[in-house]
Protein backbone atom coordinates (compact mmCIF):
# COMPACT_ATOMS: atom_id res chain seq x y z
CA UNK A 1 162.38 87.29 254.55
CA UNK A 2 161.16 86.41 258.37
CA UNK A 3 157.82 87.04 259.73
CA UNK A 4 157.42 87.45 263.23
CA UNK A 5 153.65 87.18 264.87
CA UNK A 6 152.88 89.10 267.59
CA UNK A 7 149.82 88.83 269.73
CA UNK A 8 150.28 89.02 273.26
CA UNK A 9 148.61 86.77 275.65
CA UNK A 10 148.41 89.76 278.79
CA UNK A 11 146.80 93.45 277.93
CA UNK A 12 144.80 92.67 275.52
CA UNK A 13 142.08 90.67 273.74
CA UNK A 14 143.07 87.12 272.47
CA UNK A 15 142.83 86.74 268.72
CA UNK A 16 140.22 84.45 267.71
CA UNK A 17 139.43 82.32 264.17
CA UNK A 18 142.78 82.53 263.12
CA UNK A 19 144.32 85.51 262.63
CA UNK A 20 147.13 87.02 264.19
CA UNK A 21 146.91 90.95 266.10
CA UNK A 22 150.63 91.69 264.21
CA UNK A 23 152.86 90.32 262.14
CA UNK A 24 156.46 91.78 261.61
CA UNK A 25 158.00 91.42 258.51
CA UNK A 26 161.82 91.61 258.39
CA UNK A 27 163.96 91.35 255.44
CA UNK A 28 161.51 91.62 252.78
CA UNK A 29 163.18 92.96 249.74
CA UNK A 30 159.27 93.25 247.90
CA UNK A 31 155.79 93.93 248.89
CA UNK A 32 152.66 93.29 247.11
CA UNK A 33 149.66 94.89 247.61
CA UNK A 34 146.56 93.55 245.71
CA UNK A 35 143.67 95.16 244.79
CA UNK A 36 140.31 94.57 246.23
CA UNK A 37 139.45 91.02 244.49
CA UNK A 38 136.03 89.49 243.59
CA UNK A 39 134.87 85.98 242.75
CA UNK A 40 134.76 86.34 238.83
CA UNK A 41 135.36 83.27 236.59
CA UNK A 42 138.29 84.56 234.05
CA UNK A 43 135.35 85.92 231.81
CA UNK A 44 134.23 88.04 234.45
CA UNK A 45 130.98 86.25 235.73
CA UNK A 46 130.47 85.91 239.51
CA UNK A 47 129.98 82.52 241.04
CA UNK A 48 126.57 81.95 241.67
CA UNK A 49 127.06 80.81 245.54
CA UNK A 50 128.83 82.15 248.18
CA UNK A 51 131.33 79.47 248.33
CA UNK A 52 131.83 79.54 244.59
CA UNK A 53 133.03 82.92 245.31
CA UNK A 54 135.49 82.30 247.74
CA UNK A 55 136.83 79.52 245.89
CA UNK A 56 137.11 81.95 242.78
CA UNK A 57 138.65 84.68 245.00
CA UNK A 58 141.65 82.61 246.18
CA UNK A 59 141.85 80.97 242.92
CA UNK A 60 142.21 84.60 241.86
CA UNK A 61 144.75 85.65 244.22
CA UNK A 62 146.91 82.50 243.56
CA UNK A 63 147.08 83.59 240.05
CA UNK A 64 147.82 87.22 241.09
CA UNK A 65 150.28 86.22 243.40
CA UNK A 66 152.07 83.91 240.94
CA UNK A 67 152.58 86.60 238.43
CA UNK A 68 154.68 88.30 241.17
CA UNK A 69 156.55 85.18 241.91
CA UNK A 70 154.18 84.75 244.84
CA UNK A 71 152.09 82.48 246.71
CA UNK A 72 150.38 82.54 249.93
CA UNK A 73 152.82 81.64 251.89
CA UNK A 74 154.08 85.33 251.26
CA UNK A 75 150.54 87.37 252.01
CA UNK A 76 151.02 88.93 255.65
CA UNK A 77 147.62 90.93 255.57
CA UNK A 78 143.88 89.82 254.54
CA UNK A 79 140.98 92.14 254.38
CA UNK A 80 137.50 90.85 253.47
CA UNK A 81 134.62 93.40 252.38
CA UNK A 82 131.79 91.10 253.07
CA UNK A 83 127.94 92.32 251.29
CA UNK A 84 126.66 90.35 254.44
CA UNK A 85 127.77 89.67 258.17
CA UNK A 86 126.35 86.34 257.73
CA UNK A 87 128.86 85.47 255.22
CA UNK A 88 131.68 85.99 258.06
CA UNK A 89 131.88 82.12 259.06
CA UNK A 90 132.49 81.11 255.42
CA UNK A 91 134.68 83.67 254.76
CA UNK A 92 137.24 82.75 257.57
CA UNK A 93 136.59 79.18 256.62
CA UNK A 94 137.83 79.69 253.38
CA UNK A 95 140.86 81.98 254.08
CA UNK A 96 141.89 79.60 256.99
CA UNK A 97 141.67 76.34 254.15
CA UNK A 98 144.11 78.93 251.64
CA UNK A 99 146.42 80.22 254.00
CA UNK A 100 146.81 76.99 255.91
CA UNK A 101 148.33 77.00 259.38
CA UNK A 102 149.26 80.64 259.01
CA UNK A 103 147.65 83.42 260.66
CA UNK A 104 147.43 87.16 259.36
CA UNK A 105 146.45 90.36 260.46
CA UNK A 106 143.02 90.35 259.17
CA UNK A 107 140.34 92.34 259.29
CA UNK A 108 136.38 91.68 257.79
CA UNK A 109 134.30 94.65 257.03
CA UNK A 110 130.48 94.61 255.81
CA UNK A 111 130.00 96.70 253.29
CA UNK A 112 128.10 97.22 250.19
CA UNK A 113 129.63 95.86 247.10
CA UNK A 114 129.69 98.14 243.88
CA UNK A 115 127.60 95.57 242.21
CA UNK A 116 125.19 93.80 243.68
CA UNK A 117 126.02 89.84 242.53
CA UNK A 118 129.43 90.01 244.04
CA UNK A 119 129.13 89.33 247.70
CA UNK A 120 132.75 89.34 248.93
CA UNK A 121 135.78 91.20 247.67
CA UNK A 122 139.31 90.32 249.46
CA UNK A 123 142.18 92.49 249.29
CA UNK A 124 145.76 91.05 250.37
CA UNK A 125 149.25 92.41 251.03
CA UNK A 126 152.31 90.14 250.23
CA UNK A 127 156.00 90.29 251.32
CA UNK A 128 158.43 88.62 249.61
């Protein structure tokens, strides 16, 4: 599989906090796509912090990921449903430390969680 990023520097906006406007997948012979994905412990109890959270969530998604002979390095889309706008910064924080020098399409959305303790829920599309 090759991923090509595309996000041009004339005609349009610059993408900020790394992310990426496109990214073209070519050759993938899989794709993933994950559900929407909270910060639960395996027992199902949210982190009590917003960082616990995010930790959890990624934690989460490795695991997901791994069952599909994943990591990652294969997601090509992120998007966050945040319970808060101020919970943006952290959020990109944290998917910047998971992904690591890559940049996705990503989009964050504020939104109301179905339950009230879970403050962020991150869905993710893989290509393998």
């Amino acid at each position: 599989m090759e991923t090509v990023t595309h996000s041009p520097a004339e005609g349009v906006y610059a993408p900020t906090g790394g992310y990426a406007h496109a990214i073209e997948v070519r050759n993938a012979e899989r794709l993933l796509f994950v559900s929407g994905t909270m910060g639960l412990d395996p027992a199902g109890v949210p982190g009590g912090t917003l960082a616990k959270q995010l930790d959890l969530i990624w934690s989460n998604l490795r695991v997901i990921l791994a069952s599909a002979g994943m990591t990652v390095d294969n997601v090509v889309r992120v998007t966050s449903y945040l319970r808060d706008a101020s919970y943006a910064e952290a959020n990109a924080t944290a998917r910047v430390a998971a992904l690591g020098d890559r940049v996705v399409p990503t989009t964050v959305i504020v939104a109301e969680t179905l339950v009230g303790e879970w403050l962020v829920e991150i869905e993710v599309i893989a290509a393998g």
